[in-house]
Protein backbone atom coordinates (compact mmCIF):
# COMPACT_ATOMS: atom_id res chain seq x y z
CA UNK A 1 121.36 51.76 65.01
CA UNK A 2 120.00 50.09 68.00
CA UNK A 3 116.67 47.28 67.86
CA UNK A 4 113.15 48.56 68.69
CA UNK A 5 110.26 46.55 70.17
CA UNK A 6 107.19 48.06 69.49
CA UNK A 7 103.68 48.39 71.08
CA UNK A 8 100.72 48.53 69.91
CA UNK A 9 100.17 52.51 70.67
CA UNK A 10 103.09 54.23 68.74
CA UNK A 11 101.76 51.55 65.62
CA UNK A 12 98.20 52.48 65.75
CA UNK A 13 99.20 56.46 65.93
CA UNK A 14 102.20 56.32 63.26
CA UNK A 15 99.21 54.21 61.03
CA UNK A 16 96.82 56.99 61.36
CA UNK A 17 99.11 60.11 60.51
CA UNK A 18 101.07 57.75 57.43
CA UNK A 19 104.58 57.70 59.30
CA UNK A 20 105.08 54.28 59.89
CA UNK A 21 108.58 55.08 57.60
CA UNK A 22 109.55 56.58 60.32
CA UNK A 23 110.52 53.26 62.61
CA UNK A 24 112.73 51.65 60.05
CA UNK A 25 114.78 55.08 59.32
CA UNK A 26 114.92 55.25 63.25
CA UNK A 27 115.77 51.75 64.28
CA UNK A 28 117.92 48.68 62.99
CA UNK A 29 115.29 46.02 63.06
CA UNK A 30 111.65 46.98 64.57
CA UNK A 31 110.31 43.96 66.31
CA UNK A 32 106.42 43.52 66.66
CA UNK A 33 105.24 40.67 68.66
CA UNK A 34 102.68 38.39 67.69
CA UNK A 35 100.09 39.68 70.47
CA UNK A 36 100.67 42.91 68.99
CA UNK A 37 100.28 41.97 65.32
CA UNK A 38 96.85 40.33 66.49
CA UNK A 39 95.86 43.16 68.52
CA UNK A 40 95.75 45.45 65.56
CA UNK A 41 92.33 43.56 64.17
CA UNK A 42 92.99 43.14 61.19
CA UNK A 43 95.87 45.73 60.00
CA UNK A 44 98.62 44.12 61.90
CA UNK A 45 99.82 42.42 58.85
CA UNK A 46 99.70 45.26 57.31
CA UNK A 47 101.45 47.26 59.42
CA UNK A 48 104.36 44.51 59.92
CA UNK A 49 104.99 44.55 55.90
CA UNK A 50 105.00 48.10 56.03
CA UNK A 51 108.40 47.76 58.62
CA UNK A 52 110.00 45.78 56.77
């Protein structure tokens, strides 16, 4: 499966309909840069667990 580098965009929408599952089953390794994890105010933590 190839890599992914996400945005912010495709996080915050995949966060708000619960299918952030979806990026692992997708991809071999998502990769969220650090702008992006701080961008997300508070969640991007959150969010970067939730990949892994």
């Amino acid at each position: 499966m190839p890599d992914v580098i996400v945005n912010t965009s495709p996080l915050q929408y995949l966060f708000q309909l619960s299918l952030l599952e979806l990026l692992p089953s997708l991809y071999g390794q998502v990769i969220v840069p650090e702008a992006v994890v701080l961008e997300l105010d508070g969640v991007g933590n959150w969010v970067v667990r939730c990949l892994m």
